[in-house]
C-alpha atoms as a PDB file:
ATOM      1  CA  UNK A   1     -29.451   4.726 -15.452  1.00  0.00           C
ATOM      2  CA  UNK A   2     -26.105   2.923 -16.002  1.00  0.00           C
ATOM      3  CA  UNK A   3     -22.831   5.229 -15.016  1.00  0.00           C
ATOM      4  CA  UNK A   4     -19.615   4.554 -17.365  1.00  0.00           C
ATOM      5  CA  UNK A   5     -16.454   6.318 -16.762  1.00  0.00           C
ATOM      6  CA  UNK A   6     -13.141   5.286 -18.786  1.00  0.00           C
ATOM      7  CA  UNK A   7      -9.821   6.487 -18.587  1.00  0.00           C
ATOM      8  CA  UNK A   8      -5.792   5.609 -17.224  1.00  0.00           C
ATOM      9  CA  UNK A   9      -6.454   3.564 -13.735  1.00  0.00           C
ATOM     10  CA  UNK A  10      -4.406   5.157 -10.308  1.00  0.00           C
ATOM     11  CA  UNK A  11      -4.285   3.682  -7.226  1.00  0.00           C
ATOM     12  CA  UNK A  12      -7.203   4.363  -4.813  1.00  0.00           C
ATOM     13  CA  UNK A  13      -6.875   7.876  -2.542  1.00  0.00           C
ATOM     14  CA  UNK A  14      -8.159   6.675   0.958  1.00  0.00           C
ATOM     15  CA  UNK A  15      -8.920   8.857   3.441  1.00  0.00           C
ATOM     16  CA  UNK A  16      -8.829   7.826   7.433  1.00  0.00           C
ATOM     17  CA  UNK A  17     -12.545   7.747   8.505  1.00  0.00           C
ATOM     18  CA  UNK A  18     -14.907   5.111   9.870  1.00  0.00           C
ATOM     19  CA  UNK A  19     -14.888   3.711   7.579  1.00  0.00           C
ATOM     20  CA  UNK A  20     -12.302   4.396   5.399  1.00  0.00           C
ATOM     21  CA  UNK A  21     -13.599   6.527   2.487  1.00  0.00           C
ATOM     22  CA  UNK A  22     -11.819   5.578  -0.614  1.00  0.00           C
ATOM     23  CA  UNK A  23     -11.961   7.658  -3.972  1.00  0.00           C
ATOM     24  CA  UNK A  24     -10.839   5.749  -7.255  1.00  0.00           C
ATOM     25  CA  UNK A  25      -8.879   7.784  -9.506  1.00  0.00           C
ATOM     26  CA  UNK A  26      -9.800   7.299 -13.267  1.00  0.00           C
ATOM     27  CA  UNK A  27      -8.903   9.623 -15.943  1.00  0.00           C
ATOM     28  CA  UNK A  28     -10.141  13.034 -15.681  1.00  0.00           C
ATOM     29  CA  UNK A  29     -12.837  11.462 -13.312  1.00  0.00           C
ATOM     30  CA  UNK A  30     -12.359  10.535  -9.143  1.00  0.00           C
ATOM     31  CA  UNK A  31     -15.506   7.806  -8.264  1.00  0.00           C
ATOM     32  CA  UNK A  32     -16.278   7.560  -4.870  1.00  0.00           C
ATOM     33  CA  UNK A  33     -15.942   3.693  -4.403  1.00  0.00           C
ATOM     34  CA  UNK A  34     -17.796   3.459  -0.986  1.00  0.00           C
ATOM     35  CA  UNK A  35     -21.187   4.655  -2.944  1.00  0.00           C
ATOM     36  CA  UNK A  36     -20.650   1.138  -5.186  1.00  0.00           C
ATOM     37  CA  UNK A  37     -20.634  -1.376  -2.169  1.00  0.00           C
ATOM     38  CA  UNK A  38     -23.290  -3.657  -2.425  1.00  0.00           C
ATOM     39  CA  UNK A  39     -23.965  -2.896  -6.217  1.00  0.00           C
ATOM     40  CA  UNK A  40     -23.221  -4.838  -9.298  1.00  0.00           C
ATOM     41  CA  UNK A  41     -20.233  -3.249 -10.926  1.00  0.00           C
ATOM     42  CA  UNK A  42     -17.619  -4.300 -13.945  1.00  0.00           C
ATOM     43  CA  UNK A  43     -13.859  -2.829 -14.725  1.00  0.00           C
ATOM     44  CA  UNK A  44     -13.259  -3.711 -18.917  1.00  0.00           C
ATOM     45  CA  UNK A  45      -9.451  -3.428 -19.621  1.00  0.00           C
ATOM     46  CA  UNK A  46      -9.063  -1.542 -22.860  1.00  0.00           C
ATOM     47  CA  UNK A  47      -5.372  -3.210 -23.505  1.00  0.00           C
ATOM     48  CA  UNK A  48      -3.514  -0.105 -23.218  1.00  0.00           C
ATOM     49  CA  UNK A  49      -1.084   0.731 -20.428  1.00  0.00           C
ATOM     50  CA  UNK A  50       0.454   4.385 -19.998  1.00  0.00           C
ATOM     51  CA  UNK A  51       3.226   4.501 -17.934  1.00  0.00           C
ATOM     52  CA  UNK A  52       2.118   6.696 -14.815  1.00  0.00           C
ATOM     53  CA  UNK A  53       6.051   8.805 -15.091  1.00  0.00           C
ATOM     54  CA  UNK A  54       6.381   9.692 -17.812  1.00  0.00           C
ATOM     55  CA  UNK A  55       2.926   8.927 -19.973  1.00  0.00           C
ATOM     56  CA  UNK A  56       4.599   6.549 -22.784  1.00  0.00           C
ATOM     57  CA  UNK A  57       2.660   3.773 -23.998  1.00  0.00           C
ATOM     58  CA  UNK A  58       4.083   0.462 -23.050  1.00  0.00           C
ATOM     59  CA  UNK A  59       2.976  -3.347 -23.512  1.00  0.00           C
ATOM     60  CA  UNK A  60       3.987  -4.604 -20.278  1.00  0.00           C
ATOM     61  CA  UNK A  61       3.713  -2.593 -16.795  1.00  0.00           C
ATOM     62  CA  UNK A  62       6.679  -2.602 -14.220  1.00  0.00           C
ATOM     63  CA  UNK A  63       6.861  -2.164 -10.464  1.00  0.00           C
ATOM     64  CA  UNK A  64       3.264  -1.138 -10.562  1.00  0.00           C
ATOM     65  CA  UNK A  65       2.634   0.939 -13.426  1.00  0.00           C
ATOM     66  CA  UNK A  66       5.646   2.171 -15.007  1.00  0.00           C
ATOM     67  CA  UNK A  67       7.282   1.779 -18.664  1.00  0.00           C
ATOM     68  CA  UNK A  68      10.658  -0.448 -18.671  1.00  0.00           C
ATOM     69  CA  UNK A  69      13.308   2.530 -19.333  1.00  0.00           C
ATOM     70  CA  UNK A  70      11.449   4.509 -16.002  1.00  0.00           C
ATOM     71  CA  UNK A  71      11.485   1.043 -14.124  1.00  0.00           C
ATOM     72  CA  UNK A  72      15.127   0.778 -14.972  1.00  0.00           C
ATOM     73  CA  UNK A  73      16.252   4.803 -14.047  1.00  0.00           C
ATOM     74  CA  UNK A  74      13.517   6.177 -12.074  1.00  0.00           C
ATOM     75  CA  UNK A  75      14.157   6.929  -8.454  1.00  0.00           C
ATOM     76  CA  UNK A  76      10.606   5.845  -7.355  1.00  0.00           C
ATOM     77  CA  UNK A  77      11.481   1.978  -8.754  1.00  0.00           C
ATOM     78  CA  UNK A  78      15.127   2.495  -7.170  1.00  0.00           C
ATOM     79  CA  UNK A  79      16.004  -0.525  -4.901  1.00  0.00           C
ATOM     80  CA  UNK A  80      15.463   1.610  -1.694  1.00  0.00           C
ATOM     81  CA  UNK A  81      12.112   1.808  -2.460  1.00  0.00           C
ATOM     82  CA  UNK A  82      11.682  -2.170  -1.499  1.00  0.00           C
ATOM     83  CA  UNK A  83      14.580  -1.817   0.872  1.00  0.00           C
ATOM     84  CA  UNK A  84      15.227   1.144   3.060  1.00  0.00           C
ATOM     85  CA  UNK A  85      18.561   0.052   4.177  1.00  0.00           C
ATOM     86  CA  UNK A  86      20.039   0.188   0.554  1.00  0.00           C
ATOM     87  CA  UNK A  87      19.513   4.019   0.316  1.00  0.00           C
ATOM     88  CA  UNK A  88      22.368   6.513   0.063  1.00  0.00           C
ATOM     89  CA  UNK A  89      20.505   9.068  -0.683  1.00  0.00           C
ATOM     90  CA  UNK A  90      21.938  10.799   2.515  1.00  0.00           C
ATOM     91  CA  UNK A  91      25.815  10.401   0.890  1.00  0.00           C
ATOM     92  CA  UNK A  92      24.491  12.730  -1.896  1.00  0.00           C
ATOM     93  CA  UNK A  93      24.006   9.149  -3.993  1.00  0.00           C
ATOM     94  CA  UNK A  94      20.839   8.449  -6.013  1.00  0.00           C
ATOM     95  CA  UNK A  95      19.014   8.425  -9.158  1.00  0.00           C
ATOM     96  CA  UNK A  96      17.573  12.129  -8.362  1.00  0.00           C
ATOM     97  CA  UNK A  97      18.634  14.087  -5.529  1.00  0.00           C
ATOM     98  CA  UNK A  98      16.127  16.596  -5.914  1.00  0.00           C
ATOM     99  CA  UNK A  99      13.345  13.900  -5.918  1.00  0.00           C
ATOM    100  CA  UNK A 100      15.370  12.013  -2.572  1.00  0.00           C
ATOM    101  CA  UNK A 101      15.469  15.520  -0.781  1.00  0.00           C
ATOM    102  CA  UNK A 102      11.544  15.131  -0.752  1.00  0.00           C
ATOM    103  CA  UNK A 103      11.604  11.453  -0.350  1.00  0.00           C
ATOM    104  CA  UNK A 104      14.297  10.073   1.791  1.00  0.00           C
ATOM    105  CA  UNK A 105      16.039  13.118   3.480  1.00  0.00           C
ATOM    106  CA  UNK A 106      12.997  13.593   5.545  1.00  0.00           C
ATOM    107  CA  UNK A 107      11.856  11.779   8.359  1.00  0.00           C
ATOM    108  CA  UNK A 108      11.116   8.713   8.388  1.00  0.00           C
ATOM    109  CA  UNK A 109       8.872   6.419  10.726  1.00  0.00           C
ATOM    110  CA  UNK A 110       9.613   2.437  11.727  1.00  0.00           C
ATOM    111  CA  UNK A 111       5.760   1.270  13.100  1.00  0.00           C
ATOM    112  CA  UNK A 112       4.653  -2.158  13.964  1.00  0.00           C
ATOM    113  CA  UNK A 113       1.550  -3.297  12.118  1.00  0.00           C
ATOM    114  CA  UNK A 114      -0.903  -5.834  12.389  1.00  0.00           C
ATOM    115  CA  UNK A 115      -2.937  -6.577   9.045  1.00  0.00           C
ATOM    116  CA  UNK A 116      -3.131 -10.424   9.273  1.00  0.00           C
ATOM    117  CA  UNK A 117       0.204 -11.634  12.045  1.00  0.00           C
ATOM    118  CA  UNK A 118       2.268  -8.618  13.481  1.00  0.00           C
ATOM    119  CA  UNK A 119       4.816  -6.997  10.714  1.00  0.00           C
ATOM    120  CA  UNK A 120       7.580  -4.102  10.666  1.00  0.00           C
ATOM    121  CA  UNK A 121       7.673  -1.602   8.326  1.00  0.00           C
ATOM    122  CA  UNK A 122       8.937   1.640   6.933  1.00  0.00           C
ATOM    123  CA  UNK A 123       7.342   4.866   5.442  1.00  0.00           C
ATOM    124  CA  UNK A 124       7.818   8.546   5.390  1.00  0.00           C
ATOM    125  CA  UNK A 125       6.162  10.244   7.838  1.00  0.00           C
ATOM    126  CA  UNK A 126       3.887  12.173   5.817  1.00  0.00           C
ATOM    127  CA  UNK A 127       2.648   8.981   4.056  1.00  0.00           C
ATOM    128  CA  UNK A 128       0.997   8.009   7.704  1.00  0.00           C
ATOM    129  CA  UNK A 129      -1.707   6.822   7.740  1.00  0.00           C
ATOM    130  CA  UNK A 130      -1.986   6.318   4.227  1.00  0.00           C
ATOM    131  CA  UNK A 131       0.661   3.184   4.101  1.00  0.00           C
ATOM    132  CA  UNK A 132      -1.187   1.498   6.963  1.00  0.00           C
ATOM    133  CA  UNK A 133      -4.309   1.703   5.041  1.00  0.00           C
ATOM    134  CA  UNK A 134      -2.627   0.489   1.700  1.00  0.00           C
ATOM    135  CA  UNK A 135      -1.305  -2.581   3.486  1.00  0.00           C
ATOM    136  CA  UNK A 136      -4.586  -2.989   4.896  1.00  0.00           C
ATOM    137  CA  UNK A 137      -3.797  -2.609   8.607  1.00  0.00           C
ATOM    138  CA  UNK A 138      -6.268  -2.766  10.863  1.00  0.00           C
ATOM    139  CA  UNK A 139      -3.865  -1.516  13.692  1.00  0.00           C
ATOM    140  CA  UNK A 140      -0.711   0.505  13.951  1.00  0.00           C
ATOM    141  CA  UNK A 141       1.840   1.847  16.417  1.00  0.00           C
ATOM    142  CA  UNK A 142       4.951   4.025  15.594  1.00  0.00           C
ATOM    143  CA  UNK A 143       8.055   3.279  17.112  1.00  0.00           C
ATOM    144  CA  UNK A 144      10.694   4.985  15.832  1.00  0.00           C
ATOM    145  CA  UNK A 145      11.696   8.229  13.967  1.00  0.00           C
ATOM    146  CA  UNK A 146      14.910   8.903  11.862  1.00  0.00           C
ATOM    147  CA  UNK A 147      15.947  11.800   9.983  1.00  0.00           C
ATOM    148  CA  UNK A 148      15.989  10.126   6.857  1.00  0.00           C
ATOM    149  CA  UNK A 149      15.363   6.349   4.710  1.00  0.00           C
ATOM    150  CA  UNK A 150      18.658   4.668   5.502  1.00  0.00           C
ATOM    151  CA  UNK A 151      18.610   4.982   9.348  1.00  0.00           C
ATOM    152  CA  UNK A 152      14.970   3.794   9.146  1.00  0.00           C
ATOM    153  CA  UNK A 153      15.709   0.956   6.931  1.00  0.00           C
ATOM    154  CA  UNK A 154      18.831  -0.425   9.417  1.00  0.00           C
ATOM    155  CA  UNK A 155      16.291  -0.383  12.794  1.00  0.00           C
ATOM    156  CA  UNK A 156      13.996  -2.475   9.892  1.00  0.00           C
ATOM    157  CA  UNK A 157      17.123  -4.970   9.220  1.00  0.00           C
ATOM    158  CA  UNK A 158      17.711  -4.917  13.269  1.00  0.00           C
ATOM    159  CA  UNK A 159      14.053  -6.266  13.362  1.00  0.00           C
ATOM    160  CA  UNK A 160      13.420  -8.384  10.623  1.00  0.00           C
ATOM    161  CA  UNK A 161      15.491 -11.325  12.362  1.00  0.00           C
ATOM    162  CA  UNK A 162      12.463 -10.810  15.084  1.00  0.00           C
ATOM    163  CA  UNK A 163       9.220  -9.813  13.367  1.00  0.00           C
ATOM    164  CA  UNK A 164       7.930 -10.590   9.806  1.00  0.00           C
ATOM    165  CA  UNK A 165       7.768  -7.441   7.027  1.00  0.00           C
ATOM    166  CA  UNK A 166       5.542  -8.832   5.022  1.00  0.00           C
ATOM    167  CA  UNK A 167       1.377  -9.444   4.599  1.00  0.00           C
ATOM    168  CA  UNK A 168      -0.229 -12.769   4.305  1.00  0.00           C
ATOM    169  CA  UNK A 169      -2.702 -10.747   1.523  1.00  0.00           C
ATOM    170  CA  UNK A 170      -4.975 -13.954   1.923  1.00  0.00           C
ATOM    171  CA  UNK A 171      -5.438 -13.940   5.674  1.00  0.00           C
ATOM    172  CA  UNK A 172      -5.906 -10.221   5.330  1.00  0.00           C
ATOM    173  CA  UNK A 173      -8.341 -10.244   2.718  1.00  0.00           C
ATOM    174  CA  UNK A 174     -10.576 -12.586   4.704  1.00  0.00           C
ATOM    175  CA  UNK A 175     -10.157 -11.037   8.455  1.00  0.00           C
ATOM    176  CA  UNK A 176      -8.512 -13.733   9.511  1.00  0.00           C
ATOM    177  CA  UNK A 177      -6.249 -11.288  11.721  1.00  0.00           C
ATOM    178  CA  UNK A 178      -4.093 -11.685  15.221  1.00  0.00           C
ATOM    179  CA  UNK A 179      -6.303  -9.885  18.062  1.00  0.00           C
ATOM    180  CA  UNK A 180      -4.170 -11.216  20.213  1.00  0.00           C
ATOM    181  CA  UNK A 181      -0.784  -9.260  20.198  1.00  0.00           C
ATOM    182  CA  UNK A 182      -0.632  -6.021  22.461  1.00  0.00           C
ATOM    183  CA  UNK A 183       1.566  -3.484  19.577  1.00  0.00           C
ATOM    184  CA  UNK A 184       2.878  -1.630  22.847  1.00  0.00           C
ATOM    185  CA  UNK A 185       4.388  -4.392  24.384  1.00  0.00           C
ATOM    186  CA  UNK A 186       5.596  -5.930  20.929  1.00  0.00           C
ATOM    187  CA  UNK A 187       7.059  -1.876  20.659  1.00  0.00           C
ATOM    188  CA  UNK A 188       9.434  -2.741  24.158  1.00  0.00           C
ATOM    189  CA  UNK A 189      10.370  -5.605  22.157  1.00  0.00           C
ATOM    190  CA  UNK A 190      11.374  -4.353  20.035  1.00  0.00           C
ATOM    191  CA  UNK A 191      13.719  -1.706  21.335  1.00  0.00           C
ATOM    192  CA  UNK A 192      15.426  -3.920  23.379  1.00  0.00           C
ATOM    193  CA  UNK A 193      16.346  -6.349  20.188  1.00  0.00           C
ATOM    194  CA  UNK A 194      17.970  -3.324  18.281  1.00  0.00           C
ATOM    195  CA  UNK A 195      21.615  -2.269  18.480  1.00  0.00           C
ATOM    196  CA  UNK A 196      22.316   0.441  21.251  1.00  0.00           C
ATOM    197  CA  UNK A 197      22.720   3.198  18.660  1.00  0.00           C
ATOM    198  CA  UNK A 198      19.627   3.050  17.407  1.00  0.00           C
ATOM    199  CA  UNK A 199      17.623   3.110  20.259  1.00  0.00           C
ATOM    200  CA  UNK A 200      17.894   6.895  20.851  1.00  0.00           C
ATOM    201  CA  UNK A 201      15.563   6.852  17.303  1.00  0.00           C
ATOM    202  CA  UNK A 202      12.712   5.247  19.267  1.00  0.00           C
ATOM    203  CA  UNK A 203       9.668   7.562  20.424  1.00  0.00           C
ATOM    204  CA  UNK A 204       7.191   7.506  23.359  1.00  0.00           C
ATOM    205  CA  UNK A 205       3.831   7.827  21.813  1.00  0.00           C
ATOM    206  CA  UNK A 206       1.936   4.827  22.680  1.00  0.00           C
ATOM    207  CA  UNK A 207      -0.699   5.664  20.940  1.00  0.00           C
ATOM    208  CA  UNK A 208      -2.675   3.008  18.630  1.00  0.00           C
ATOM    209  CA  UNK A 209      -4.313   3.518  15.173  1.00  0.00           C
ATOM    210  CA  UNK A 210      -7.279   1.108  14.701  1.00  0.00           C
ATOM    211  CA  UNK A 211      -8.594   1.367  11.434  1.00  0.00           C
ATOM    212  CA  UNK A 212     -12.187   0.131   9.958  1.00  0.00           C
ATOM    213  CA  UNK A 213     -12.640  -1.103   6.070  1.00  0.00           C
ATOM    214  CA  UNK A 214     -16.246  -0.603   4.176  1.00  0.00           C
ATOM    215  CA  UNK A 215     -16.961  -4.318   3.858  1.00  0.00           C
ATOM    216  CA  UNK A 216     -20.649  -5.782   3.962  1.00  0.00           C
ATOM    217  CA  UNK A 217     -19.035  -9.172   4.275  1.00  0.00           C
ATOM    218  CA  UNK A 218     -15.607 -10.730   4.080  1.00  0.00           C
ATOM    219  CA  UNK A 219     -15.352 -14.009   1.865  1.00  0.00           C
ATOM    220  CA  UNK A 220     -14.445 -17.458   3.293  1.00  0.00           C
ATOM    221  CA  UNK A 221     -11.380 -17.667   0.538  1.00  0.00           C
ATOM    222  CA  UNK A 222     -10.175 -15.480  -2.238  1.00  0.00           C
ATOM    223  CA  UNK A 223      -9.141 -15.456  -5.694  1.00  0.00           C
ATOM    224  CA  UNK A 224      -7.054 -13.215  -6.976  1.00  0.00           C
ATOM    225  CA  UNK A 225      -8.196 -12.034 -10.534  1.00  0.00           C
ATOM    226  CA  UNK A 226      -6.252  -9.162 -13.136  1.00  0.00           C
ATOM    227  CA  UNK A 227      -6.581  -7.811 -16.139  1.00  0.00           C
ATOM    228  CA  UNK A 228      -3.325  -9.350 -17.488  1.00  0.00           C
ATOM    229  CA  UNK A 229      -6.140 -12.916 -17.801  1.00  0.00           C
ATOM    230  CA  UNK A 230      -9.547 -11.266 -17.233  1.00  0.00           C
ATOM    231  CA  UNK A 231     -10.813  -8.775 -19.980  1.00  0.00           C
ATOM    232  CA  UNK A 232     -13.528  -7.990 -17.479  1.00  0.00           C
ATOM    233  CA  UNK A 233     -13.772  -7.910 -13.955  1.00  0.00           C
ATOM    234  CA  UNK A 234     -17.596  -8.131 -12.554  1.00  0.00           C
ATOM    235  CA  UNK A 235     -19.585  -8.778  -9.659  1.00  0.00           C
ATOM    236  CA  UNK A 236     -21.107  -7.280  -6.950  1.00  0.00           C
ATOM    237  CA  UNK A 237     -18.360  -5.113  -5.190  1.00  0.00           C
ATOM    238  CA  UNK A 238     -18.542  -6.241  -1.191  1.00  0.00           C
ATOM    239  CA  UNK A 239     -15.990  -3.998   0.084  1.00  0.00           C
ATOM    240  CA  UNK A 240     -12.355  -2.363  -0.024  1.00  0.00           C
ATOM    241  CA  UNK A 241      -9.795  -3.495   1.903  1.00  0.00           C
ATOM    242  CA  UNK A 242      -6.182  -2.102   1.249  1.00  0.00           C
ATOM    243  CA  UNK A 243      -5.824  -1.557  -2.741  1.00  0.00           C
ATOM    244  CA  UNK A 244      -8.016  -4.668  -3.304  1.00  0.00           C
ATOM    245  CA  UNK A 245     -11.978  -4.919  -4.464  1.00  0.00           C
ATOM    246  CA  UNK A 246     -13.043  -7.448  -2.785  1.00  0.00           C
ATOM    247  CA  UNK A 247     -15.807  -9.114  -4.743  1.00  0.00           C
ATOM    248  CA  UNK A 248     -18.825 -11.736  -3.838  1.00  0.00           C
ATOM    249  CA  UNK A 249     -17.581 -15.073  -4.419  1.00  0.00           C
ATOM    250  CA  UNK A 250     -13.785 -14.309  -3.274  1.00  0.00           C
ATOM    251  CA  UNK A 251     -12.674 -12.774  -6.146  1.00  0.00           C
ATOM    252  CA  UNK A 252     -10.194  -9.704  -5.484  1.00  0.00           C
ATOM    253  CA  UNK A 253      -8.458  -7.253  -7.595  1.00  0.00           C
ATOM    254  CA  UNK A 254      -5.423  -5.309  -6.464  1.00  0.00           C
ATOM    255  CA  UNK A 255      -5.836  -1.937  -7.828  1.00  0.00           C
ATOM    256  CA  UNK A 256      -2.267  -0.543  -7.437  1.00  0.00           C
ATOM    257  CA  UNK A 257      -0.945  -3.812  -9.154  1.00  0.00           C
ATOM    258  CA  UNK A 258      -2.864  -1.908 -12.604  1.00  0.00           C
ATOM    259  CA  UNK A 259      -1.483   1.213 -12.214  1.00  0.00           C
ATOM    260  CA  UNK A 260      -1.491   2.939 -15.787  1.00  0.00           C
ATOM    261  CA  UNK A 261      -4.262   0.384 -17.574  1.00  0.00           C
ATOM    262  CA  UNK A 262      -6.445   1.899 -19.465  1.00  0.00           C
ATOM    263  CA  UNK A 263     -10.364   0.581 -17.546  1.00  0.00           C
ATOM    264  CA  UNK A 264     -14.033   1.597 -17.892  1.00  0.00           C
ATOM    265  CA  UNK A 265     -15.924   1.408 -14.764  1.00  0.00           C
ATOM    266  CA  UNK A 266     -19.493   0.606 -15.139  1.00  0.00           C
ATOM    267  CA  UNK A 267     -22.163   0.665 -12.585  1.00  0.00           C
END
């Protein structure tokens, strides 16, 4: 008996296990994507999109799932968001200071990640590990803690000349990552390459996250597919690897890039 579930697509929840378990968000419904690995399934795009603020109905999606006048005042689409450095949030400046008391006057953690080559990054510390697996790392080290988004963001800047921040999606969507690279060593590095001030910032757990995806097989090369071309995504779903459906033949779909479309999900 065929399953159908249709309703306003979310980002998937993940949860850190071994593998990761991750839940797909859609409507009033929450599928549990693992179950669908191996199986045939298709996503139909129903050419609506509902921005996921503040629930208007909007033609185009922007900064992953939100109507243009949100995009253009919200504080989640702010330019902090993208770049940490750029927040002043902690001068009593930004779009909503009750929304930046939750989400950049808190602390905030600089890690070292490796999800294809080694990369820097910022998040809060209560989305850990929940960015890793997002950007699909497959291993993680913190190395710094600030009180808040800004002083995060400057360590970033102080490492950026040093160490990339972004991920080659391609190289991580086939496994082609660097085994090589010891994150605790890279973590010295990278202390001694900031300024003097912000070393006091940097913290002493050594520990390192390794984390598994549900994939029966990764493909050779991928293609990345979205509803904005395709009406209908199908195929037989071979795993999850960050926000992308990873199907056989190399085709991938980036979940958090549809934010807000309206989908059915049939299986």
């Amino acid at each position: 008996m065929k399953m159908k579930f249709k309703g306003t697509l979310l980002k998937m929840i993940a949860e850190l296990k071994n593998p990761v378990n991750y839940i797909l968000p859609l409507g009033e419904e929450s599928v549990n994507m693992n179950d669908l690995i191996g199986k045939p399934i298709s996503l139909t795009y129903h050419h609506e999109i509902f921005c996921i603020r503040c629930g208007r109905k909007t033609n185009q999606s922007f900064h992953q799932g939100y109507c243009y006048p949100c995009f253009r005042t919200a504080p989640e689409t702010d330019d902090c968001v993208l770049k940490p450095e750029m927040c002043r949030a902690h001068e009593g400046i930004s779009r909503d200071m009750e929304w930046s008391k939750d989400h950049c006057l808190t602390d905030h953690i600089v890690y070292l990640a490796i999800s294809s080559g080694l990369k820097v990054g910022v998040t809060r510390i209560s989305q850990i590990p929940t960015r890793w697996i997002d950007q699909g790392a497959s291993y993680a080290i913190k190395i710094a803690q600030t009180p808040n988004r800004y002083l995060a963001g400057l360590i970033e800047v102080n490492l950026k000349r040093n160490f990339a921040d972004k991920t080659n999606w391609r190289s991580m969507l086939t496994n082609k990552i660097d085994t090589e690279t010891r994150l605790a060593e890279q973590k010295d590095r990278a202390r001694d390459l900031v300024k003097k001030d912000l070393q006091p910032y940097f913290i002493d757990d050594n520990s390192i996250i390794e984390i598994q995806y549900p994939v029966i097989e990764y493909p050779q090369k991928v293609n990345s597919v979205s509803f904005d071309k395709e009406g209908v995504v199908a195929g037989r779903l071979m795993g999850i690897k960050g926000q992308y459906l990873i199907f056989e033949g190399g085709n991938v779909l980036n979940i958090r890039k549809h934010n807000g479309y309206v989908v059915e999900l049939e299986y």
